[in-house]
Protein backbone atom coordinates (compact mmCIF):
# COMPACT_ATOMS: atom_id res chain seq x y z
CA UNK A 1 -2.51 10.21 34.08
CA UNK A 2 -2.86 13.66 33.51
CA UNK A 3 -4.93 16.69 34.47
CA UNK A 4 -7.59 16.79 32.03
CA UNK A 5 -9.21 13.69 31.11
CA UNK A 6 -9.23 11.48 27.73
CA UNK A 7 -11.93 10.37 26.47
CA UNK A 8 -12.47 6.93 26.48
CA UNK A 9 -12.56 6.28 22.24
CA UNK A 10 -9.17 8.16 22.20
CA UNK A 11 -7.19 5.31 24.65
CA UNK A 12 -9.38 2.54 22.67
CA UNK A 13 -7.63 4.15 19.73
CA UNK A 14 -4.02 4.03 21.37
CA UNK A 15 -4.51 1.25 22.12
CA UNK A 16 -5.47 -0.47 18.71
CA UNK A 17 -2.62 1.25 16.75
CA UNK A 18 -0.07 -0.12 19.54
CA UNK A 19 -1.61 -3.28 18.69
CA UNK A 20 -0.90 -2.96 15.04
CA UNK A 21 2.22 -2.33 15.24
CA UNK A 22 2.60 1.28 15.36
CA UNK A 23 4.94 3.55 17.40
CA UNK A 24 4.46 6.60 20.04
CA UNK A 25 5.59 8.86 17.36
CA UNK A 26 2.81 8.08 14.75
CA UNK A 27 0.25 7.33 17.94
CA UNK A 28 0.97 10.74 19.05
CA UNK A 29 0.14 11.98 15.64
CA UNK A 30 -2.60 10.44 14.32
CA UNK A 31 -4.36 10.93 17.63
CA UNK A 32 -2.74 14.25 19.20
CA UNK A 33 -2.06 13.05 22.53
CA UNK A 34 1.32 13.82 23.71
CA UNK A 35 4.36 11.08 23.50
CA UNK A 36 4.86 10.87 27.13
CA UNK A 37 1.53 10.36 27.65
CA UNK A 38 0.38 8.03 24.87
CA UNK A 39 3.68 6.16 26.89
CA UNK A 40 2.40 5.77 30.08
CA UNK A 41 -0.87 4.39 28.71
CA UNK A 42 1.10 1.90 26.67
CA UNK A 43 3.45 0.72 30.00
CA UNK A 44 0.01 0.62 31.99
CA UNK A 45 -1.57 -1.70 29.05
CA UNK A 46 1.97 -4.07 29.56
CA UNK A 47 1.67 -4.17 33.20
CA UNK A 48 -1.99 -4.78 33.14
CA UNK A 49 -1.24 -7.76 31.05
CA UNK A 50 -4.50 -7.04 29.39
CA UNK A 51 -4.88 -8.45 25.01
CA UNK A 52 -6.44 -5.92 22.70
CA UNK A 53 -9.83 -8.49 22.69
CA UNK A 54 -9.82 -8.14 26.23
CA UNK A 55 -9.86 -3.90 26.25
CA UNK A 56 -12.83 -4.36 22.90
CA UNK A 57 -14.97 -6.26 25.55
CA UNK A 58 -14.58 -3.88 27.86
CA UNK A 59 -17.32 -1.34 28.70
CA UNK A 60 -16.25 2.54 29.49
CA UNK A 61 -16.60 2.64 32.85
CA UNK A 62 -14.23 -0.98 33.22
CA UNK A 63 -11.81 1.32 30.46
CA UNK A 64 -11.58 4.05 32.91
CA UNK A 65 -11.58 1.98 36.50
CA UNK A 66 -7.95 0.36 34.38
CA UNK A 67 -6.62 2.99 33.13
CA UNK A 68 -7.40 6.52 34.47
CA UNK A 69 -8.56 5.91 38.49
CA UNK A 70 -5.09 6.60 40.05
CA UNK A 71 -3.60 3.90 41.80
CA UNK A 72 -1.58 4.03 45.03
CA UNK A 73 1.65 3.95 44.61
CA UNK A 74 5.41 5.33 45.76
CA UNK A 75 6.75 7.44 43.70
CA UNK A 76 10.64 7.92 43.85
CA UNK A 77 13.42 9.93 42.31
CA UNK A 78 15.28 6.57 41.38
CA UNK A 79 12.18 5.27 39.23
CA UNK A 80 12.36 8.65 37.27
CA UNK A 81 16.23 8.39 36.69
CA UNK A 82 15.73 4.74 35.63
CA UNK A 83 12.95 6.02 33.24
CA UNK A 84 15.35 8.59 31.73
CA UNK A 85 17.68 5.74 31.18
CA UNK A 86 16.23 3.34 29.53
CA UNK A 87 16.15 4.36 25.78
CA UNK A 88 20.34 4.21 26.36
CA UNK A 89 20.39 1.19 27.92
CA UNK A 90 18.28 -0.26 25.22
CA UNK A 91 20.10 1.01 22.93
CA UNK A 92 23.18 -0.48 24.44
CA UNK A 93 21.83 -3.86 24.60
CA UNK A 94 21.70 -3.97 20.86
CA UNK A 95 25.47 -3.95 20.78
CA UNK A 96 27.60 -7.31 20.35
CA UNK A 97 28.15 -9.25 23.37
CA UNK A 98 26.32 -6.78 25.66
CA UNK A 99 24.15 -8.63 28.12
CA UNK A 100 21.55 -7.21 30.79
CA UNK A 101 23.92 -8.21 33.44
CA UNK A 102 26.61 -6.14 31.67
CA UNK A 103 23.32 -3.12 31.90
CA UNK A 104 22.77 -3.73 35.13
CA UNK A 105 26.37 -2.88 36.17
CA UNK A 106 26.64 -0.14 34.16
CA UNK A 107 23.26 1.35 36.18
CA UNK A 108 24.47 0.51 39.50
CA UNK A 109 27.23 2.62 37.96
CA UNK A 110 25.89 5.85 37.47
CA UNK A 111 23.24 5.80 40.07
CA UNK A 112 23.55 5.98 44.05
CA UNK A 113 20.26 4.55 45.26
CA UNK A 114 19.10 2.16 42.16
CA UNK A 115 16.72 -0.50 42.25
CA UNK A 116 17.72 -4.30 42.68
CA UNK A 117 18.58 -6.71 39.65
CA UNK A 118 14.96 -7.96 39.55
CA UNK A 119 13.26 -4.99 39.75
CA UNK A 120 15.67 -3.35 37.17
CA UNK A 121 15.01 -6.44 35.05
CA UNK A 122 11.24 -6.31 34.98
CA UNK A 123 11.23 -2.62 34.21
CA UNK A 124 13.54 -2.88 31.28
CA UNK A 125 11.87 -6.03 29.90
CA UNK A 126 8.43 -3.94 30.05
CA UNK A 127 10.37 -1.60 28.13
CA UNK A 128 11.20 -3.36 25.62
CA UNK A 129 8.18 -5.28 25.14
CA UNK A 130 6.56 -2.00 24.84
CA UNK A 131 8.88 -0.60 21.39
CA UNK A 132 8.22 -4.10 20.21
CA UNK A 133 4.81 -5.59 20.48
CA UNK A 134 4.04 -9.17 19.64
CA UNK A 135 0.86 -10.41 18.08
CA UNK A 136 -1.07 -13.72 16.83
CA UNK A 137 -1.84 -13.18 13.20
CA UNK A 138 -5.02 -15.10 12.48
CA UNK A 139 -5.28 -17.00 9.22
CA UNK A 140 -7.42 -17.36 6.48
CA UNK A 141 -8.87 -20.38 5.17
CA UNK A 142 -7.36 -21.77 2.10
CA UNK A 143 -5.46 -18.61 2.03
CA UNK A 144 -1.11 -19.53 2.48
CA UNK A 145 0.72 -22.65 2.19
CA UNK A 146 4.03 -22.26 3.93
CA UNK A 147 7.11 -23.88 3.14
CA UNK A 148 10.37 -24.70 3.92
CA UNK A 149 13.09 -27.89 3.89
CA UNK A 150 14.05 -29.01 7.33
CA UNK A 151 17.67 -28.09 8.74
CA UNK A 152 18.21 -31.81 9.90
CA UNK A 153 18.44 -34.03 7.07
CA UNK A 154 17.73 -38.14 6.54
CA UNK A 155 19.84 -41.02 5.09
CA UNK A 156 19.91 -43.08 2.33
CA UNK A 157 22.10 -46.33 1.88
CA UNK A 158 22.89 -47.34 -1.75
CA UNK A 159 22.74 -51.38 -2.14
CA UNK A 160 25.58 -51.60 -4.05
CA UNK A 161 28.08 -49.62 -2.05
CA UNK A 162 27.21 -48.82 0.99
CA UNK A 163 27.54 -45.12 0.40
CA UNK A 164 25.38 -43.48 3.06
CA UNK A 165 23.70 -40.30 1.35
CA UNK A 166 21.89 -37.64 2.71
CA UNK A 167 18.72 -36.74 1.24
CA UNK A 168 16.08 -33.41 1.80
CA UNK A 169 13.49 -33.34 3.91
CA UNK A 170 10.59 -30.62 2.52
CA UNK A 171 7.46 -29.56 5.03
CA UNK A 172 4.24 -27.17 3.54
CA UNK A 173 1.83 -26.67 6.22
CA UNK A 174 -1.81 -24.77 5.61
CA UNK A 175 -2.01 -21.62 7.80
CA UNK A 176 -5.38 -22.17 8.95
CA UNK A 177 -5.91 -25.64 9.46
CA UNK A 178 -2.33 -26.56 10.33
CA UNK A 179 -2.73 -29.71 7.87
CA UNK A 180 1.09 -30.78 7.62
CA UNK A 181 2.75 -32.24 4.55
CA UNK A 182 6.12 -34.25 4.26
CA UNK A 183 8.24 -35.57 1.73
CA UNK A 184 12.05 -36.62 0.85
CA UNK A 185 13.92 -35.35 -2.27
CA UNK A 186 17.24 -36.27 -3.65
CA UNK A 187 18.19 -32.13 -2.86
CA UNK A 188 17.01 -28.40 -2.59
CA UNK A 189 17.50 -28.21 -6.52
CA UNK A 190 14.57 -26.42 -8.33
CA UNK A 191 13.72 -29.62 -10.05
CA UNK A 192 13.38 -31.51 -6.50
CA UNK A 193 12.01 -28.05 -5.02
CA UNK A 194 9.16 -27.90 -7.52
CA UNK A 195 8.42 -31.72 -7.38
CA UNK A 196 8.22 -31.55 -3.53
CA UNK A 197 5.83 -28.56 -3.77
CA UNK A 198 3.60 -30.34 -6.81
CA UNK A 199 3.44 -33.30 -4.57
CA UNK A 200 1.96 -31.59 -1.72
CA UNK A 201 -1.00 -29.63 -3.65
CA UNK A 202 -1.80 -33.09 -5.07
CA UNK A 203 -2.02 -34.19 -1.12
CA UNK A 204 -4.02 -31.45 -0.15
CA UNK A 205 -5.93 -31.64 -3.76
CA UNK A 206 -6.28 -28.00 -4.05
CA UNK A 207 -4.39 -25.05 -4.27
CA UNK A 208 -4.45 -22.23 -2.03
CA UNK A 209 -4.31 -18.37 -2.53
CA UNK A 210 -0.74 -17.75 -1.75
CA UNK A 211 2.44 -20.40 -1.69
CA UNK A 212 5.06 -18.52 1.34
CA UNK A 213 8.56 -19.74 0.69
CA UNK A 214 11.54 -19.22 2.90
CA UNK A 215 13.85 -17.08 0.76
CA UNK A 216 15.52 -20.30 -0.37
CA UNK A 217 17.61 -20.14 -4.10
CA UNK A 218 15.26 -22.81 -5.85
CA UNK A 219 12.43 -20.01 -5.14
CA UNK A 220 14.34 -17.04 -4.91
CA UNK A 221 16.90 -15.39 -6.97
CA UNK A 222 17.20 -12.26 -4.99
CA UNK A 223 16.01 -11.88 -1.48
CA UNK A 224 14.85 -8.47 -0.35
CA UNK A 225 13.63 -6.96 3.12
CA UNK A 226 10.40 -5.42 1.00
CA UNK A 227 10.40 -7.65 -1.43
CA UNK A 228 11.93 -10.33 -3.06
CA UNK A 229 12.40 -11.41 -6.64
CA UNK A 230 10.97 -15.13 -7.41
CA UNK A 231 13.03 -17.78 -9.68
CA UNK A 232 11.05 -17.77 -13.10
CA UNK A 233 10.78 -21.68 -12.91
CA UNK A 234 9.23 -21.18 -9.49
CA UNK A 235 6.66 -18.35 -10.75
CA UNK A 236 5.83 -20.33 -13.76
CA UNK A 237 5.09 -23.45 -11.00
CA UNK A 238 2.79 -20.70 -9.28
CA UNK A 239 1.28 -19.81 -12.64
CA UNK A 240 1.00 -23.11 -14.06
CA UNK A 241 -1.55 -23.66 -10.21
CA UNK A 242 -2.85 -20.59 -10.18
CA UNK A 243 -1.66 -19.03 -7.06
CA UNK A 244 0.43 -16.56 -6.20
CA UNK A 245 4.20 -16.53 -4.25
CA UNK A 246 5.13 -14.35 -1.49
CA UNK A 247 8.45 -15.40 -0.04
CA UNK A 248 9.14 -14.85 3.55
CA UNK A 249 10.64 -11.41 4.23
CA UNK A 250 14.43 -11.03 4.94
CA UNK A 251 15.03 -10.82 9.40
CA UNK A 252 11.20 -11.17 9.85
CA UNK A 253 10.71 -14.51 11.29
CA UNK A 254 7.32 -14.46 12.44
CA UNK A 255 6.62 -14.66 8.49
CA UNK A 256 7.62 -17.86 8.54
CA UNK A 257 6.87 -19.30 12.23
CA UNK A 258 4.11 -21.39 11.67
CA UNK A 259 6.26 -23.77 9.43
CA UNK A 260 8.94 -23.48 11.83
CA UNK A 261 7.22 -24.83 14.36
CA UNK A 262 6.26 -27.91 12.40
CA UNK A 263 9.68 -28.38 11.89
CA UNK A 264 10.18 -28.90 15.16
CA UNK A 265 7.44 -31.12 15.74
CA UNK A 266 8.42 -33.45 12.56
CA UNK A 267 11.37 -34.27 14.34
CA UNK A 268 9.68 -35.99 17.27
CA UNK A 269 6.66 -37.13 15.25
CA UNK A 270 8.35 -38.53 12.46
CA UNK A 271 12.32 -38.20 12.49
CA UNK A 272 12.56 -40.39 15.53
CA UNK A 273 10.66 -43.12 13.62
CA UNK A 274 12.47 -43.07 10.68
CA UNK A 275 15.91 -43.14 12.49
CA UNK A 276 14.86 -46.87 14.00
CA UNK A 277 15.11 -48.45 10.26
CA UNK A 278 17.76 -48.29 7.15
CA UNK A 279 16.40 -47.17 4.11
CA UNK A 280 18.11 -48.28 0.56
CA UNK A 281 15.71 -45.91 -1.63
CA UNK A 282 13.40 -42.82 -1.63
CA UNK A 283 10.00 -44.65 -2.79
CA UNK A 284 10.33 -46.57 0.98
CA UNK A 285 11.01 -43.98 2.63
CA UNK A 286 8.97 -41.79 1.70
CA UNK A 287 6.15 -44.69 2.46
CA UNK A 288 6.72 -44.63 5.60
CA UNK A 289 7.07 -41.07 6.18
CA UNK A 290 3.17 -40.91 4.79
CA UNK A 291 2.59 -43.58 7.89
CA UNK A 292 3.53 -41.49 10.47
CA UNK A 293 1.96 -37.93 8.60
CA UNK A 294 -1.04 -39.58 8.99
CA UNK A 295 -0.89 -40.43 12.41
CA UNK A 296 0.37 -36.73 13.29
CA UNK A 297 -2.11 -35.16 11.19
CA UNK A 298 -4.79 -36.96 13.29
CA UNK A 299 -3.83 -36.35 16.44
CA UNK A 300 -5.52 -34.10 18.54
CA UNK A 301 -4.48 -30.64 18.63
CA UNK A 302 -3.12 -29.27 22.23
CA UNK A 303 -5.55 -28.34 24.21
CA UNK A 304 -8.52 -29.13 21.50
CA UNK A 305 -10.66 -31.98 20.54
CA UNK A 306 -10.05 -31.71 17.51
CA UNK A 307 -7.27 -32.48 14.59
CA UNK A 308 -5.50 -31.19 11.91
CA UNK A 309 -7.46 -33.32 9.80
CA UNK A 310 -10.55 -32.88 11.37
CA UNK A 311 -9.98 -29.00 10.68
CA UNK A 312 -8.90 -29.31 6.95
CA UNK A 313 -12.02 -31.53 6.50
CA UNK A 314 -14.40 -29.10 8.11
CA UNK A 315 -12.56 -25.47 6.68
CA UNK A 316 -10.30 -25.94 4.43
CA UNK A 317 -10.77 -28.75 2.10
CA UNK A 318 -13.99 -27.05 0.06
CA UNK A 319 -12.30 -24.16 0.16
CA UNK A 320 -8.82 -24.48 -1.67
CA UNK A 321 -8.70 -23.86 -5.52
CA UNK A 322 -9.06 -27.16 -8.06
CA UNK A 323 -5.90 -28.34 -9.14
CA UNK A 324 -4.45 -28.00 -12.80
CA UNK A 325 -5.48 -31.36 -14.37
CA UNK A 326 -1.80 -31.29 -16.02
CA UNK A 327 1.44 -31.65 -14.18
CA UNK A 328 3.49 -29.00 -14.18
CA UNK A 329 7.03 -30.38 -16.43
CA UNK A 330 9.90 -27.49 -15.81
CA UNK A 331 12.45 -27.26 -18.55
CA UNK A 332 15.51 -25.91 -18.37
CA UNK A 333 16.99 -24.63 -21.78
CA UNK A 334 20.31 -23.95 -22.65
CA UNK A 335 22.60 -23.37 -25.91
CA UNK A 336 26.01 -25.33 -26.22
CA UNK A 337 28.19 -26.27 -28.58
CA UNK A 338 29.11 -30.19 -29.46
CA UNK A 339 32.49 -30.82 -28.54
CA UNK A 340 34.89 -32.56 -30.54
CA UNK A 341 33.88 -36.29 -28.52
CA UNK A 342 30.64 -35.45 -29.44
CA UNK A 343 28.51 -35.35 -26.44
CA UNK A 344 27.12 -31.84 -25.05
CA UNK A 345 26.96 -31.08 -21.20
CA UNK A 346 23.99 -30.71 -19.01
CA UNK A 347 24.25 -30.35 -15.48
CA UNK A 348 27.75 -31.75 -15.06
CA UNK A 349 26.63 -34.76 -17.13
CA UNK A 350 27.71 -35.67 -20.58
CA UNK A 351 24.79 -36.52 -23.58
CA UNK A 352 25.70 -37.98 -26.93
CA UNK A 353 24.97 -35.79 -29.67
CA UNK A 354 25.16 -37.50 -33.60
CA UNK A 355 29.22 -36.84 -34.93
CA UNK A 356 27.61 -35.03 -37.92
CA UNK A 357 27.11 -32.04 -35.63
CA UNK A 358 30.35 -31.47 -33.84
CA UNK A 359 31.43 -28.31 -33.39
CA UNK A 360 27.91 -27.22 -33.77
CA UNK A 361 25.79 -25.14 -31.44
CA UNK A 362 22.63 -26.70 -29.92
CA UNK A 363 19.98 -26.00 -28.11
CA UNK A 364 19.79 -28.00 -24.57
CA UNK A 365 16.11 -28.83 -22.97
CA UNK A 366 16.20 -31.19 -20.04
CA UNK A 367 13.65 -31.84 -17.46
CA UNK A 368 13.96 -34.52 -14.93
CA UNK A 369 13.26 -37.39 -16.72
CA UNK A 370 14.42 -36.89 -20.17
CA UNK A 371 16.94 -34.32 -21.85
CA UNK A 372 16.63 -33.11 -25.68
CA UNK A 373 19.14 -31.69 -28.06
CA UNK A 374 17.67 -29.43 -30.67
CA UNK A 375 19.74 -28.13 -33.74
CA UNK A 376 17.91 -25.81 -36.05
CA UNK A 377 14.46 -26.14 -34.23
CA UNK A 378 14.54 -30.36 -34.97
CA UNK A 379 15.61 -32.90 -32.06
CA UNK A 380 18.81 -34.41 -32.88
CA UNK A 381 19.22 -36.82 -29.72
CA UNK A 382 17.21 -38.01 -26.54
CA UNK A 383 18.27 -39.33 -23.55
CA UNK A 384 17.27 -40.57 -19.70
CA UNK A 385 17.96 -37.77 -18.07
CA UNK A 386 20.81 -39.08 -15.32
CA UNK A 387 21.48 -37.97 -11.74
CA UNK A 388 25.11 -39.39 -11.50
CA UNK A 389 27.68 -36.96 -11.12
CA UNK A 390 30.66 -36.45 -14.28
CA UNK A 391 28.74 -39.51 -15.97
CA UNK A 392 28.96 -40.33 -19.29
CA UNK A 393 25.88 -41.13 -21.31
CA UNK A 394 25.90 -42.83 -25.16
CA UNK A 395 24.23 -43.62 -27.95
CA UNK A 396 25.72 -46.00 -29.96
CA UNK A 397 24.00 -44.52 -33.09
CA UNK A 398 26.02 -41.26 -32.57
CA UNK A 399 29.18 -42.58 -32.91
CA UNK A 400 30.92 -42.40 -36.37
CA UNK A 401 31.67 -45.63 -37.91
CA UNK A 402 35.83 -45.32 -36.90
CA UNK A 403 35.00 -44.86 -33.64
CA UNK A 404 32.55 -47.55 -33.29
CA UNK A 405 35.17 -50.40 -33.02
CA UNK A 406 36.87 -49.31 -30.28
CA UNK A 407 34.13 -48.95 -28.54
CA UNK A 408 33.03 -52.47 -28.69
């Protein structure tokens, strides 16, 4: 590699800051080895195919045989000039629409002897894979629940009409013992959102350390590539549990992979179940999506003996934090002022309010079963809260005595 040799604790070190994530500029700094240097070690660790555990078990003298006995090879001009290129050529690949084919033409372009398509390919790929390392991030026991609603969505038919509507689909998965959760909700609404998430802690019954959303609007008001700012009536959720929320970061999608991938496996597992029957409400369905969780959560792992189940019993289970005896109620609040018909809006719906205070200005707090009208700190009027869109919703009590007649 060079003329004088490294010690061996010096490539162990390269070797475990490439393996964090760092670059050649900051390995080159923290350790003072030169860039081109600290680089061939790194493309000698890709071609070697070798994981960081496998270099820790290694003894000094198997470090050395690896990585500093000189192997035979050919040495050429045209591997040189390809080496030269490819910080351009990756660079170029970065632009819209450019493929590797389009690369490759462009280096049969400027060169006279180059190498062949598959040799050129494996060269740039090590490149690449070298600026960009990929690692499995281990996880904690009871430490994340991650979430996320599914991009495909499920069907329910109303009795009455026929009207076919779609409904949510919401997935939490624990990080370490993969222990899957699944229910339906009306929508991705914070009320729904919330419910969903309440539902699976009381499945799990315990809370972990850390809730990881997708950067989703019933969780996140403002999504950030550092850092994101959480919906209050999400972080009061969190609070209410006692955990914590750290939504997935903006264009990192390994922060959010494991969930991802049971996506993907809901589909098979329990999607292509659910599309054999017609469903007319959410209790049913979300019956028989419990059927099938349980079967998938049971099911051996691939290549284990062992389930998720079997895992959450074992690790997790003791582990997770005890659950908030209470239920966790959001309320939204908002001021409004009675119009002249007498009913106040909430959520494109239309409440009642007593004539007596029309033209007034009231105070609005609705949760999803019940909404409340407040004027000067006493309730005025209570209704079901309804889920029916531009509906109308009276109390016969409200209504002055002229208008009462009509009425009936």
């Amino acid at each position: 590699m060079s003329n004088k040799p490294i010690e061996m604790f010096k490539i162990r070190q390269v070797l475990r800051l490439y393996a964090d994530g760092r670059g050649s500029k900051f390995i080159s700094k923290t350790t003072g080895i030169a860039r081109n240097t600290i680089k061939k070690y790194l493309l000698l660790f890709v071609e070697l195919r070798l994981t960081i555990e496998q270099v820790e078990a290694m003894n000094d003298k198997q470090l050395a045989t690896a990585f500093l006995i000189e192997k035979p090879k050919a040495t050429s001009n045209r591997s040189q000039e390809l080496e030269s290129m490819l910080p351009e050529l990756v660079t170029r690949l970065k632009k819209r629409g450019v493929t590797k084919g389009m690369l490759y033409k462009y280096y049969v372009s400027q060169t006279t002897a180059g190498f062949k398509h598959s040799a050129f390919l494996v060269r740039i790929n090590a490149f690449m894979g070298m600026s960009k390392p990929s690692m499995r991030v281990p996880h904690k026991v009871g430490d994340k629940l991650f979430i996320d609603f599914t991009g495909k969505k499920l069907q329910v038919v109303d009795k009455q009409t026929g009207e076919v509507k779609d409904v949510e689909v919401f997935v939490a998965i624990l990080g370490c013992s993969q222990l899957t959760y699944v229910t339906a909700v009306p929508s991705q609404k914070k009320e729904d959102f919330i419910l969903a998430c309440e539902r699976a802690l009381h499945f799990y019954g315990g809370v972990p350390e850390v809730i990881v959303p997708d950067n989703l609007k019933s969780a996140v008001t403002k999504a950030g590539r550092y850092e994101s700012e959480l919906n209050t009536h999400f972080a009061a959720f969190a609070a209410h549990y006692n955990t914590y929320v750290f939504p997935a970061r903006v264009y990192k999608p390994k922060d959010k992979a494991l969930v991802e991938g049971a996506v993907k496996i809901i589909y098979t597992t329990i999607f292509t179940k659910i599309d054999e029957k017609v469903y007319t409400d959410l209790e049913t369905l979300n019956g028989d999506i419990l059927i099938y969780l349980e079967a998938h959560n049971n099911n051996l792992l691939t290549g284990c003996d062992y389930s998720r189940m079997q895992q959450f019993e074992l690790l997790e289970k003791n582990v997770l934090k005890p659950l908030n005896k209470y239920l966790y109620d959001p309320m939204t609040t908002k001021t409004a002022t009675v119009g002249k018909t007498g009913y106040v809006t909430a959520d494109y719906r239309y409440y009642s309010v007593p004539y007596k205070f029309i033209g007034k200005k009231v105070l609005l707090m609705y949760n999803r079963t019940k909404v409340e009208v407040y004027y000067a700190h006493e309730v005025i009027a209570v209704h079901v809260r309804s889920f029916e869109k531009d509906k109308y919703i009276q109390n016969e009590d409200h209504l002055a005595s002229w208008h009462r007649y009509p009425t009936e």
